[in-house]
Structure formats: C-alpha cells, structure tokens
Protein backbone atom coordinates (compact mmCIF):
# COMPACT_ATOMS: atom_id res chain seq x y z
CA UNK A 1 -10.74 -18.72 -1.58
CA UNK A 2 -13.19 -18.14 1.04
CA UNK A 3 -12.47 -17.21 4.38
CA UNK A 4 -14.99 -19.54 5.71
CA UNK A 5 -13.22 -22.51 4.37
CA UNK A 6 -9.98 -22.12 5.45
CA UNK A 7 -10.28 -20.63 8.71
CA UNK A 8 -13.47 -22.30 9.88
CA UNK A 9 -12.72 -22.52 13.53
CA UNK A 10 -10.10 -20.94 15.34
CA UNK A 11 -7.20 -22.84 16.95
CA UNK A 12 -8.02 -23.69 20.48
CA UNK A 13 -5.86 -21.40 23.10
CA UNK A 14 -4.15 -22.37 25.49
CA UNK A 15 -2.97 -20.03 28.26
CA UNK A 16 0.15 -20.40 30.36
CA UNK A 17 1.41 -17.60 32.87
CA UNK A 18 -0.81 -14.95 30.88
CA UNK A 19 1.03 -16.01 27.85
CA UNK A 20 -0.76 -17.79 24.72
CA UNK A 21 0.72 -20.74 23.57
CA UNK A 22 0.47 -21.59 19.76
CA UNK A 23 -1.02 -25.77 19.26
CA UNK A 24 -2.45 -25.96 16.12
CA UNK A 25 -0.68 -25.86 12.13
CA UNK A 26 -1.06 -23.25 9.96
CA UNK A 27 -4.04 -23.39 8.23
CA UNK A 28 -4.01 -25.09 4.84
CA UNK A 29 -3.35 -22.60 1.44
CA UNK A 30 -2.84 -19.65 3.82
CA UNK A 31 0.75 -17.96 2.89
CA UNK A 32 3.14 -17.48 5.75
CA UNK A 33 5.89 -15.85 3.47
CA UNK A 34 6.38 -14.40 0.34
CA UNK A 35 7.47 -17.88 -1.08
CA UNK A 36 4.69 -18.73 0.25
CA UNK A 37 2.20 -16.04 -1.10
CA UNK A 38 3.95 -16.66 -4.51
CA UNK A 39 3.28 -20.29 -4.67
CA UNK A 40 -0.35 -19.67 -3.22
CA UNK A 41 -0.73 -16.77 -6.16
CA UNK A 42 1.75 -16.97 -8.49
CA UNK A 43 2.39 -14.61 -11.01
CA UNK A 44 4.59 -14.52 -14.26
CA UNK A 45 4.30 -11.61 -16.78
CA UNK A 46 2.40 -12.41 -20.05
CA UNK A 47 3.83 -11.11 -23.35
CA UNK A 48 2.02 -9.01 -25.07
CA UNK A 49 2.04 -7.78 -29.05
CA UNK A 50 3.41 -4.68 -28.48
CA UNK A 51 6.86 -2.89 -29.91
CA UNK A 52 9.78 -3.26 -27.05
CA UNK A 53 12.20 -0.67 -26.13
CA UNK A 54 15.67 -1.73 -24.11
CA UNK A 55 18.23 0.58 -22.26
CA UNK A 56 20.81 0.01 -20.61
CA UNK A 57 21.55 -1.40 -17.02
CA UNK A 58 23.38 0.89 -14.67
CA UNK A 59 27.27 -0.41 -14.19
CA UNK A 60 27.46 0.15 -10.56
CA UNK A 61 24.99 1.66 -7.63
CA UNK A 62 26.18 4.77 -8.79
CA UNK A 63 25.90 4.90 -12.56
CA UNK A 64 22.81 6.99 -13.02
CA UNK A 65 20.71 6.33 -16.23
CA UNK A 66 17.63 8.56 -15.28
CA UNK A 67 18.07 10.62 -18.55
CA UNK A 68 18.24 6.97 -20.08
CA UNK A 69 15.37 5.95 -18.39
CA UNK A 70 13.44 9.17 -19.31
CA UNK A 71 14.24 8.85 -22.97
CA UNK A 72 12.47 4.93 -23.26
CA UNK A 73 9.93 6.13 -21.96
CA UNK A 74 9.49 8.49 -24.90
CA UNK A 75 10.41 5.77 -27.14
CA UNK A 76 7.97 3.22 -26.27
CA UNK A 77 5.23 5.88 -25.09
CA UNK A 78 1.95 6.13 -27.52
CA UNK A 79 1.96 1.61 -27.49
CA UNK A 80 4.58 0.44 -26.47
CA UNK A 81 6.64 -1.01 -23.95
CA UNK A 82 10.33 -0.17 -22.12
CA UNK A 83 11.52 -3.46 -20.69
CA UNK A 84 14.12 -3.23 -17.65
CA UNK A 85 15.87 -6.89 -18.02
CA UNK A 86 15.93 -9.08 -15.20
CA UNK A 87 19.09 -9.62 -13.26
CA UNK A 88 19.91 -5.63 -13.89
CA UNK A 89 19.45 -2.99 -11.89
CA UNK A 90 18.40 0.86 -12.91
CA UNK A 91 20.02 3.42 -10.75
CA UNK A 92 17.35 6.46 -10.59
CA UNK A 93 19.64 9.32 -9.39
CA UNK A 94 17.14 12.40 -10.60
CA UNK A 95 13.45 13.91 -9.92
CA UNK A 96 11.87 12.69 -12.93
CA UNK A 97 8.47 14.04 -13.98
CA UNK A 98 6.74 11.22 -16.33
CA UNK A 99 3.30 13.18 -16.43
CA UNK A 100 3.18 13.22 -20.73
CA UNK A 101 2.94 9.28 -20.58
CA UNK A 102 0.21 7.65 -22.77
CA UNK A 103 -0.81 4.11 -23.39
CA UNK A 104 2.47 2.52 -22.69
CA UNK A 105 3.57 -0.12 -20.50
CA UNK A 106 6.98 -0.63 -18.35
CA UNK A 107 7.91 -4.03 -17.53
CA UNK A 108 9.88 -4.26 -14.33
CA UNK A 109 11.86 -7.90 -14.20
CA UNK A 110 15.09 -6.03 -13.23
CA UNK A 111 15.62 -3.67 -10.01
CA UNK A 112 15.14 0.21 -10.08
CA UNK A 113 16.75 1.35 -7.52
CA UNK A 114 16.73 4.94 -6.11
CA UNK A 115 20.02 6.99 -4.60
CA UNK A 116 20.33 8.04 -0.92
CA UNK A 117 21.63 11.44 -1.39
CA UNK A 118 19.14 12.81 1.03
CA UNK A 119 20.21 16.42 0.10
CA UNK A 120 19.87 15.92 -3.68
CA UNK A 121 16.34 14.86 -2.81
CA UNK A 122 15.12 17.27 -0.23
CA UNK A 123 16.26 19.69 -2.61
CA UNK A 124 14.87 18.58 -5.76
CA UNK A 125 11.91 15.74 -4.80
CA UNK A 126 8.51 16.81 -6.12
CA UNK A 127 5.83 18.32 -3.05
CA UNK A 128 2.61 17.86 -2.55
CA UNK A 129 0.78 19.90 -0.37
CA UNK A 130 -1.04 17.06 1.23
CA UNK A 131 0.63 16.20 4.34
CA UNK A 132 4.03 18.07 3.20
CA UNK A 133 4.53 14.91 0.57
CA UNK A 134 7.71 13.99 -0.90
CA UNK A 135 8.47 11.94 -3.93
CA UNK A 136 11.15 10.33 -5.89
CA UNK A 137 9.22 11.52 -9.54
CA UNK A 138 5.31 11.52 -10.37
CA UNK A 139 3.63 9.73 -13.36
CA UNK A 140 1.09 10.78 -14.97
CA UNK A 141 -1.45 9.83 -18.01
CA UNK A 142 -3.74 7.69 -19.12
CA UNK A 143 -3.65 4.21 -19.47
CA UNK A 144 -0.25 3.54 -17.88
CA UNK A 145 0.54 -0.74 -17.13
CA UNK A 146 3.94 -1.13 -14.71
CA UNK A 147 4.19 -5.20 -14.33
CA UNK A 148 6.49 -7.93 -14.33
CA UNK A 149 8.25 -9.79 -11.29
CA UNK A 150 11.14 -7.29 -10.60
CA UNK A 151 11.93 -4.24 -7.69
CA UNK A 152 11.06 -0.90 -7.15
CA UNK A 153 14.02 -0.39 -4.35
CA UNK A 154 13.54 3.01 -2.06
CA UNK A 155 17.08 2.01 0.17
CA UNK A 156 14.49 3.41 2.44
CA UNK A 157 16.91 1.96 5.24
CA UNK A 158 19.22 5.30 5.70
CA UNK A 159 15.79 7.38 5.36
CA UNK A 160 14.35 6.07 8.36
CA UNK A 161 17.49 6.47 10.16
CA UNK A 162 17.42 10.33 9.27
CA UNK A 163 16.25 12.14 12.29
CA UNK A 164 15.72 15.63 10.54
CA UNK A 165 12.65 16.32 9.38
CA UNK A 166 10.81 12.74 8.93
CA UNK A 167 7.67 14.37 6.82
CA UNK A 168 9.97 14.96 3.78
CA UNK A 169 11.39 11.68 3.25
CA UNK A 170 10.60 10.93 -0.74
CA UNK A 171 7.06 8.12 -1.06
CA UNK A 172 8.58 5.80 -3.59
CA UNK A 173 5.63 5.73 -6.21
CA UNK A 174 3.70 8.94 -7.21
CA UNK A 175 0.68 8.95 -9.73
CA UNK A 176 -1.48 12.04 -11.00
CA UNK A 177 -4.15 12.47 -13.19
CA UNK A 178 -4.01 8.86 -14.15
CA UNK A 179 -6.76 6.87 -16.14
CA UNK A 180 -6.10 3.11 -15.96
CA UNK A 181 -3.07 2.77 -13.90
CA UNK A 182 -2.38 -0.80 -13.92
CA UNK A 183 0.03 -2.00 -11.75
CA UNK A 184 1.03 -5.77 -11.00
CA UNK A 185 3.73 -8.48 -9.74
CA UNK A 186 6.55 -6.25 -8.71
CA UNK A 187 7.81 -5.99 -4.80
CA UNK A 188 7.87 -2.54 -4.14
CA UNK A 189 11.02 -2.72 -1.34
CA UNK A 190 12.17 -0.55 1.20
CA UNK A 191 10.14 2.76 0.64
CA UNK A 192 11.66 5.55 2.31
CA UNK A 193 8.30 6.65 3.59
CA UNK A 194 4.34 5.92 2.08
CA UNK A 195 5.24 2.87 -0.73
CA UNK A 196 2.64 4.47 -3.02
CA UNK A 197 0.03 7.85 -3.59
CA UNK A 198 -2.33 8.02 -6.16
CA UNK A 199 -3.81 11.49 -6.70
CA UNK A 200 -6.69 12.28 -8.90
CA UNK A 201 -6.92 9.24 -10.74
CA UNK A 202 -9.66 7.05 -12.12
CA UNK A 203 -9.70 3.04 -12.40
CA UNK A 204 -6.63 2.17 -10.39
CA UNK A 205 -5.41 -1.83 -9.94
CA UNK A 206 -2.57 -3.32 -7.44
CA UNK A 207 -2.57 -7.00 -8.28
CA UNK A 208 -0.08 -9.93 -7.04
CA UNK A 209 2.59 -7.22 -5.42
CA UNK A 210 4.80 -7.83 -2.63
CA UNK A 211 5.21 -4.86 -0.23
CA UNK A 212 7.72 -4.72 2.68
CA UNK A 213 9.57 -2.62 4.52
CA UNK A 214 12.70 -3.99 7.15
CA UNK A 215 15.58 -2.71 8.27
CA UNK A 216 19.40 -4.46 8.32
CA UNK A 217 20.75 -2.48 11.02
CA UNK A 218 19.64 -2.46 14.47
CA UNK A 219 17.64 -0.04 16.15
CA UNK A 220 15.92 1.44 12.76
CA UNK A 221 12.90 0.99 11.86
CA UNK A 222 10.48 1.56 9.08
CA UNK A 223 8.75 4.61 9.62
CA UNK A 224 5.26 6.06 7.89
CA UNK A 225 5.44 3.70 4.73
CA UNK A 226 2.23 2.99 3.85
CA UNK A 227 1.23 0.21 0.93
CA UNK A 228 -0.95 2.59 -0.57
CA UNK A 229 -2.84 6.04 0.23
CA UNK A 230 -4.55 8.01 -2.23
CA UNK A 231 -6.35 11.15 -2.51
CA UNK A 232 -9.04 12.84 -4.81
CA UNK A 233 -9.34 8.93 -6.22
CA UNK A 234 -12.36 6.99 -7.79
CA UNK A 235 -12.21 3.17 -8.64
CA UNK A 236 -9.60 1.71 -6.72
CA UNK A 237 -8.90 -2.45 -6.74
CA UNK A 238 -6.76 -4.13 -5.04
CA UNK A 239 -6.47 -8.00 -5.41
CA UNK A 240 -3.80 -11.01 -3.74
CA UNK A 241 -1.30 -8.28 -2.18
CA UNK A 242 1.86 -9.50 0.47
CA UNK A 243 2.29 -6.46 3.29
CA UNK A 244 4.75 -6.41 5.81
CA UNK A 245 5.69 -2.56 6.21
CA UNK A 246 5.60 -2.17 10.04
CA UNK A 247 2.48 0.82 8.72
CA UNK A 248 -1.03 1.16 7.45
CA UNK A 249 -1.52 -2.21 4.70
CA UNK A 250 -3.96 0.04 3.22
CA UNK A 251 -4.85 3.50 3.96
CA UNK A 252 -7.06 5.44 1.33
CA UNK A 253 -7.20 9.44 2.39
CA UNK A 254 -9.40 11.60 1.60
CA UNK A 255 -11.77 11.61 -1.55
CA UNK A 256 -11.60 8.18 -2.23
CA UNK A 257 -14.39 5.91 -3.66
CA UNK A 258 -15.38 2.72 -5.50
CA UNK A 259 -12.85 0.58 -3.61
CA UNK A 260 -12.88 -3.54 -3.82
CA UNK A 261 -9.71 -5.40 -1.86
CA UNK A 262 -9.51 -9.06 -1.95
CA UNK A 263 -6.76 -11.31 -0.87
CA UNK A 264 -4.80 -9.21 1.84
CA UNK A 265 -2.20 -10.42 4.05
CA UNK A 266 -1.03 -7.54 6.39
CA UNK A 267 1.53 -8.28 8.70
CA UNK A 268 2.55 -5.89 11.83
CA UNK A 269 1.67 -2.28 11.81
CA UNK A 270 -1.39 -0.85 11.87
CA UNK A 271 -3.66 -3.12 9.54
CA UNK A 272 -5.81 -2.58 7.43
CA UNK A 273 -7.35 1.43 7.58
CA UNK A 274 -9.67 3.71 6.52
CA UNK A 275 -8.66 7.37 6.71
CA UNK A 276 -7.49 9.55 8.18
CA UNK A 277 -9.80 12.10 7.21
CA UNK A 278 -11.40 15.46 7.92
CA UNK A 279 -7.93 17.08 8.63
CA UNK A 280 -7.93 20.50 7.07
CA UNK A 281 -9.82 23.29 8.87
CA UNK A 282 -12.89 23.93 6.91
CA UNK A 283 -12.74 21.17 4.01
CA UNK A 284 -14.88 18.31 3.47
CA UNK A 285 -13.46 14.50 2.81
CA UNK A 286 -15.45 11.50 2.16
CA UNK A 287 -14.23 7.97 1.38
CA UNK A 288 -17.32 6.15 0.25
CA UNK A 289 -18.62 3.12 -1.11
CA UNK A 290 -15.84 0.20 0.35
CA UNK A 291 -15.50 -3.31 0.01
CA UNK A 292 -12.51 -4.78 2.15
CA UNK A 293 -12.87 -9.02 1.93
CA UNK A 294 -10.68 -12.13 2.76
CA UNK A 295 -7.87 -10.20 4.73
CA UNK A 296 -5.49 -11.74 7.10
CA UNK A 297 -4.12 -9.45 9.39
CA UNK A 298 -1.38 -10.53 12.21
CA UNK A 299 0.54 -8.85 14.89
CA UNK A 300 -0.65 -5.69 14.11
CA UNK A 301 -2.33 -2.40 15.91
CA UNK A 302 -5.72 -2.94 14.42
CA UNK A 303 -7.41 -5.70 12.30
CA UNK A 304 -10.12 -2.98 10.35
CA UNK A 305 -9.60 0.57 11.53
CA UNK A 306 -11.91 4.04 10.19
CA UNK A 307 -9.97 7.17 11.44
CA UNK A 308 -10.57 10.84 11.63
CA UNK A 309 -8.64 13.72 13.02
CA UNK A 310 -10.12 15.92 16.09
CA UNK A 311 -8.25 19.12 17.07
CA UNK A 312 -9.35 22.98 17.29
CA UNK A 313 -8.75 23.12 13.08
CA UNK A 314 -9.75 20.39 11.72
CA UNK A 315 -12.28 19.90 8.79
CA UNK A 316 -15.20 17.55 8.51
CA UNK A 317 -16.58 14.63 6.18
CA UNK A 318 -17.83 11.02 6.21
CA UNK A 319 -17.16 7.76 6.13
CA UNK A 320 -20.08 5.74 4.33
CA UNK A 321 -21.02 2.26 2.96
CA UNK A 322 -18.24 0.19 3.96
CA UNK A 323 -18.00 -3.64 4.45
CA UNK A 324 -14.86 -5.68 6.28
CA UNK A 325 -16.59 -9.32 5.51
CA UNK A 326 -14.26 -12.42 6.49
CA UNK A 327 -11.09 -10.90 8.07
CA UNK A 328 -8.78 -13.14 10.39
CA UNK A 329 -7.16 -11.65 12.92
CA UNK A 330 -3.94 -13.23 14.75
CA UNK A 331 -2.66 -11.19 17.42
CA UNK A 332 -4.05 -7.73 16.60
CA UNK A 333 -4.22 -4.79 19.32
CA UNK A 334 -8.01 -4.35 18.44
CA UNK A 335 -9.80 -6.78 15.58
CA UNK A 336 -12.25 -3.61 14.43
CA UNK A 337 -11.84 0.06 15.62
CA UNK A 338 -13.25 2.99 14.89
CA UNK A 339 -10.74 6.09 16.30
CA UNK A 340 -12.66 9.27 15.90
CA UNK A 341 -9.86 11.12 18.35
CA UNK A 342 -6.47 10.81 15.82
CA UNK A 343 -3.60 12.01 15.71
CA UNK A 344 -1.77 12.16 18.76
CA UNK A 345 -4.52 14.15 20.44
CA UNK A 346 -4.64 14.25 24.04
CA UNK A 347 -8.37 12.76 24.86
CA UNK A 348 -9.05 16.08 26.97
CA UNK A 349 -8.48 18.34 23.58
CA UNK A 350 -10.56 15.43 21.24
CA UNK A 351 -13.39 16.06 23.89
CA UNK A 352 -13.42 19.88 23.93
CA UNK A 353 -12.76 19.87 19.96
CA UNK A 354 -14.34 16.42 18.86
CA UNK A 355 -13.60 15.06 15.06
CA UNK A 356 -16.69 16.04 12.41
CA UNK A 357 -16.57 13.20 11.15
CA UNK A 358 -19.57 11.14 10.31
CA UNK A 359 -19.48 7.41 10.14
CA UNK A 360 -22.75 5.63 8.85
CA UNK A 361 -23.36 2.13 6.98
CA UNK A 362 -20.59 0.31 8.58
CA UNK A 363 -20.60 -3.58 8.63
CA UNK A 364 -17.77 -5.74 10.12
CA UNK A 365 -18.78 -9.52 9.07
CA UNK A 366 -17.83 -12.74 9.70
CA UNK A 367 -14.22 -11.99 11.80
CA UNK A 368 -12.76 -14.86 13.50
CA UNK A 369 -9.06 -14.93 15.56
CA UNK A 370 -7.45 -13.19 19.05
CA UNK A 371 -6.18 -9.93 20.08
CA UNK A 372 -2.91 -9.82 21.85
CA UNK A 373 -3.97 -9.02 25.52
CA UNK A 374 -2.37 -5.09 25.19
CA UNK A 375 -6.18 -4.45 26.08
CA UNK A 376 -7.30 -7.17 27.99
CA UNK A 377 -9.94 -8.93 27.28
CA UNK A 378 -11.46 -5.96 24.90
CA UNK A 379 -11.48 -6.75 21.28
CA UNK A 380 -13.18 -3.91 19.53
CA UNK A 381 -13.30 -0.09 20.36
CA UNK A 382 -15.63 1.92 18.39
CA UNK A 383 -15.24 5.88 19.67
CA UNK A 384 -17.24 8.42 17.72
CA UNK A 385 -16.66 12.05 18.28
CA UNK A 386 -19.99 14.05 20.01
CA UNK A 387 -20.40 16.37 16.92
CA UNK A 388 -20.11 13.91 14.74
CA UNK A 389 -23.05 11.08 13.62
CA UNK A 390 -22.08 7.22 14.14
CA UNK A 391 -25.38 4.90 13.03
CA UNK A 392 -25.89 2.13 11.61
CA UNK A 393 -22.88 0.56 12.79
CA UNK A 394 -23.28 -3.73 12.60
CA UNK A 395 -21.28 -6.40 13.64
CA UNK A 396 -22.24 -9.71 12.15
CA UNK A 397 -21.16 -13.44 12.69
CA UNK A 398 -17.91 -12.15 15.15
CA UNK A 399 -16.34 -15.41 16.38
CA UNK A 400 -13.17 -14.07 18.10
CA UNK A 401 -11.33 -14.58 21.45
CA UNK A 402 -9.76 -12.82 23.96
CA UNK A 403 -6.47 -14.40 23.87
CA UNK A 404 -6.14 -13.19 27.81
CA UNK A 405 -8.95 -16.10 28.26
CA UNK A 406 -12.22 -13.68 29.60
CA UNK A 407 -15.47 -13.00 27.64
CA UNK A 408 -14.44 -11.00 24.43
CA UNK A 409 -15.85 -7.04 25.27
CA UNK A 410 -16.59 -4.48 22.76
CA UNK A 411 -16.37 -0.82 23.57
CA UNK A 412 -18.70 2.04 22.39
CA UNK A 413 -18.85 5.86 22.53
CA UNK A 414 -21.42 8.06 21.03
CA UNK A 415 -22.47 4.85 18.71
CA UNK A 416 -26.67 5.42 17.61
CA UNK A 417 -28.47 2.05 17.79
CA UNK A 418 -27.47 -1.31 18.24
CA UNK A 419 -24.07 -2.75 16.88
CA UNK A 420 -25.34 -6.78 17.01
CA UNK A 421 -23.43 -7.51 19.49
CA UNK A 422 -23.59 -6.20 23.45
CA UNK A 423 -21.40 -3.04 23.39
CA UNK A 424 -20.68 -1.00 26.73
CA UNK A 425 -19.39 2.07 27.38
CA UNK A 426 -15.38 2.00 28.44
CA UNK A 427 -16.41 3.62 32.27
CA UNK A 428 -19.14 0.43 32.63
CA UNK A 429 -17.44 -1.82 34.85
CA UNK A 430 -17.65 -4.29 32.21
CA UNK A 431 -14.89 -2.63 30.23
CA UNK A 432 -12.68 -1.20 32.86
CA UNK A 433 -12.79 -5.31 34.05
CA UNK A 434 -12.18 -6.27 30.87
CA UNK A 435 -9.00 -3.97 30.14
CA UNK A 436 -6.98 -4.54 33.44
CA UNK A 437 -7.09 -8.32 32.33
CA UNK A 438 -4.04 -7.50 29.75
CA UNK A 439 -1.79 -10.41 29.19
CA UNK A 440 1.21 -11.31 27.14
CA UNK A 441 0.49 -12.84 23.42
CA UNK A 442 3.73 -14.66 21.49
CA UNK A 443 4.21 -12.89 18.48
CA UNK A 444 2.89 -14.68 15.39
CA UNK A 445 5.93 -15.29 13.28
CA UNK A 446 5.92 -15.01 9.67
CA UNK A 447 8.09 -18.42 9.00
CA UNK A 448 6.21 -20.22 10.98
CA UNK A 449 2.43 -20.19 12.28
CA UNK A 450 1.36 -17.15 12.06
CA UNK A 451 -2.41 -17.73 10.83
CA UNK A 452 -3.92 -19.71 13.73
C-alpha cells in the first residue's frame, strides 16, 4: 500500500489549552491493533512436503521438555520439520545451543515459553561480548525457517522488575552464523530484554510477526527490548511487522548492510533507529546501504533516528546510503533525528570528545503527521559531532505540523550543505522560539485513532 494513498493529507488540528484534540477517523486499511494488523495482513502457515516430527507438550509451567525439544530438532534436522501443536505450550527450562541445525524448519502454532529462574539463567545464559549480551539459547546454521501463528513467550514481566544488574537479562531470540534465517507469523511476547540478535548472518527475513512488550503489574515497565538488532549482518528484510515494545522498533548495530523494511507499525518507544554505532575505542562500524519505507510510527521518542556514541573511548564508522521514504508520524518527540552525542553523555563531554561518526547520503522523503509539543514547535534535530562528516543530508516532500500550532522548525549542527528545507542552528532565535512553545499532545491510543 502506498503511503501516499492512505495518508494523503493530515487530519486538521485543532488546539485547545495547548492540548491537541483528535477530529478526524482513522485512516482507511491502516491497523490500530493486532486484530487489526492481522486482518490488514493476514497470515496462516502453508504446508509444505516435508517429513514432520511431534513432541510432547509440557504438563504444567513447570514441566521442562528442553532435552525433548533438543532431540526434534535432531530428528527433523537435515529436511525436515518439528511441529509444536497449537493450543500447547513448550516449557524451555535450559540454555540450549542449536548451532548444528541444517535445512530444517520449526513450526511454532503452540507457545514456547521460557522459565523465570533468574539465577538458573544468569548462571547458565549464553554471553556475548557485545554489550554484555544475554540469551535464552543461540541457533545457528544454514537455512533455518521458524513460522507458523504461535508464541515465543520471554515472561519478560519479572525481568524488568529485577533491579540487579539490568544488562544481563536473557534477549529472547539469538542467531549465529546463519544463512537463510527465515522467520515469519509468530508474536514474539514479553522479551526479557532485546526480542531478537542476529550475529554474523547472511539473508535474514522477519515477515508478518507481532512484537510487544507490556507489563500486568503496575509500576514495571519494559525495559531495553528491542524488535531486532543485529551485528556483523548482511541482507536483512523486514516486511508487514506489529511493534509495540516501549524500545527501538528496529535497531540494526554495527556491521549491518543490505537492509529493505516495508510495512512497519511502531508504537511508543523510540521508533524506528539506526545505530548505535562507533562504540568501542578504536574499532570501525558501518551500517550501509538502507531502505526503511511505509512506516507508521506513533507516540514514540523519534519517528527515523541515526545514532552514534561520543565519549573519551569510543570508536568510529559511518552511516551511508540510507532512505526513510513515506513515514507517518503521530505524536513522535522528533519525526527525523540524527543524535551524534548518545548515550547518556553530558553535552559538555560530547563537545570535548565528539562521536567519529560519519553520516553521508541520507534522505528523509515524503513524511507527513505531528510531534507531541515535548519540543515545541521543533520537529527535526539533526546534531553531527565536529570530528565527524555530515553531507549530503536531504529532506524531501516533508508535510508535517507542529502539533503546538507554530511554523514546524528543523534544527542543525555541524550539517555540510543544504538539507531542502530551512534548517537553523538551536542558539538562532528561531529555534530557542520554537522550543519554549512546548505544549501538551493526547496520546494516540492504539484501540482507537491512533493514525491521524
């Protein structure tokens, strides 16, 4: 579906008390909700001619069938496929490395569902050294299909609770060394923290899955989980994906290349990302050659973000050829950003030990929507660190609003050339005007008009 037809104009605005009042109906064939996204793209797993392999369901939430699990795979590995039924659920109580699959598929109608015995886990969890990761197993081989219309459950819930040490709670799907991952229709639920890493793999597909992340309880909250990061990865697609995760919708590290998304509805978080890269002192990252179409992003941080880290030991890289073409944005902090001054760095250390990390060939096309007043009347922010090279840098066919009612302004720093549209630097007067004029912006809700 093209962006163009369904979102043609945006909703007139009305604003009461600083607050923006919703008018208009959704806009037609634009999900709101899973049900939703389902009926708009539905999805039911297709037989295929291959032998089938059956084991049994777990009898309670505690009856562990890992070495079951472990020894289907074996059995329909080399062609075949392990079917978990629907209506069953798969308790996973073990680190399981699944690194010696080949050519087999796993369809998923039932529930697995991982064990929240944090110590077991911390204990026993595979690590990679990227970022101190954690995770439940790790798959590996080539030409490895996981589909149907089941659950891949994390009980992330009394992870994010956990207030020890946050950077070792278990990412609910690992991959290494994969050729031709395939992966399609499940809901990956309730990740404890990133939903998915892929790690030097080749030819990797997420089609028609459901991501989310939300917590029963009061006062927890999803933390860190990701839909997807990857690292050391080449040929990534990603096509008609649900994400509400309260994180990143999409957040390819370092190394990554060749990626096409189509079809992605993001709500709340931090949208739809780039990065981070250029973290490690002394090592080079690039993520290169990006194609990022017909998103819908809502209530979130950013609409299209490209990140880098700054600090005293960080390492260097680029960001290069990369298009965001027709991207709605409902209520987003910023609608495109580029933040060369992450993580958590005090602006006074990003200036005295700026990010090396070059961002060339960008293009943000065809955006329509609002921010949500946090900052005013200013509706992109594009910051490049001054050792690093920003050019080339385009903004084409922008039709957005400031949903505090002033003259949408876009922010530059250290940006070569001209963007398409009049850019300013945040101490003009222009932009210090335009970011005391924050108002207050109704949440878009998900059940009911969230993609004005």
């Amino acid at each position: 579906m093209k962006l163009l037809t369904a979102l043609a104009v945006v909703s007139s605005l009305s604003t009461i008390s600083g607050t923006l009042g919703f008018k208009s109906a959704p806009r037609v064939h634009v999900p709101r909700s899973i049900s939703e996204f389902r009926a708009r793209h539905p999805y039911e797993a297709q037989h295929e001619a291959r032998s089938v392999v059956t084991i049994r369901p777990s009898a309670n939430d505690t009856d562990d069938i890992s070495d079951e699990f472990v020894k289907g795979l074996h059995a329909a590995n080399h062609g075949g496929t392990l079917h978990l039924l629907s209506n069953e659920t798969y308790v996973i109580g073990k680190a399981l490395d699944l690194t010696f699959l080949d050519n087999i598929h796993v369809r998923l109608d039932g529930e697995i569902a991982f064990t929240t015995n944090k110590s077991y886990w911390l204990a026993n969890g595979f690590h990679h050294p990227f970022q101190n990761a954690t995770t439940f197993w790790k798959w590996g081989g080539p030409n490895i299909k996981i589909y149907g219309e089941g659950t891949l459950n994390g009980n992330g819930e009394s992870w994010w609770a956990y207030t020890t040490d946050t950077s070792l709670r278990p990412i609910l799907f690992y991959a290494q060394n994969t050729t031709n991952l395939q992966i399609e229709g499940i809901h990956f639920k309730d990740s404890p923290c990133w939903n998915n890493l892929i790690v030097t793999s080749k030819n990797t597909s997420f089609k028609d899955v459901v991501v989310t992340a939300k917590a029963q309880k009061s006062g927890v909250h999803p933390k860190n989980t990701d839909v997807l990061d990857s690292l050391n990865l080449d040929t990534l697609t990603m096509e008609r994906i649900w994400s509400h995760v309260g994180d990143d919708c999409f957040s390819p590290k370092p190394n990554t290349s060749n990626i096409h998304v189509n079809d992605l509805y993001c709500v709340g978080g931090n949208g739809v990302s780039l990065g981070s890269i250029g973290q490690y002192s002394g090592v080079y990252d690039y993520i290169k050659n990006v194609l990022i179409e017909n998103v819908w992003v809502m209530n979130s941080n950013y609409g299209a973000l490209l990140k880098s880290w700054a600090g005293p030991d960080v390492g260097y890289g680029i960001i290069d050829n990369v298009t965001f073409r027709n991207i709605y944005s409902g209520g987003n902090q910023y609608l495109g950003s580029i933040d060369s001054c992450y993580y958590l760095v005090d602006s006074s250390e990003c200036a005295k030990y700026p990010s090396q990390v070059n961002v060339t060939n960008i293009r943000f096309e065809n955006f329509t929507g609002y921010n949500n007043g946090e900052e005013g009347n200013v509706v992109a922010s594009l910051v490049c660190g001054a050792s690093s090279v920003c050019e080339n840098i385009t903004f084409v066919d922008w039709n957005v609003k400031s949903a505090c009612g002033g003259d949408p302004v876009y922010i530059c720093e250290g940006i070569t050339g001209d963007i398409g549209v009049p850019c300013v630097n945040s101490s003009d007067p222009i932009a210090v005007s335009a970011k005391k004029a924050t108002c207050t912006v109704t949440d878009a809700v998900a059940t009911a008009t969230p993609w004005l």
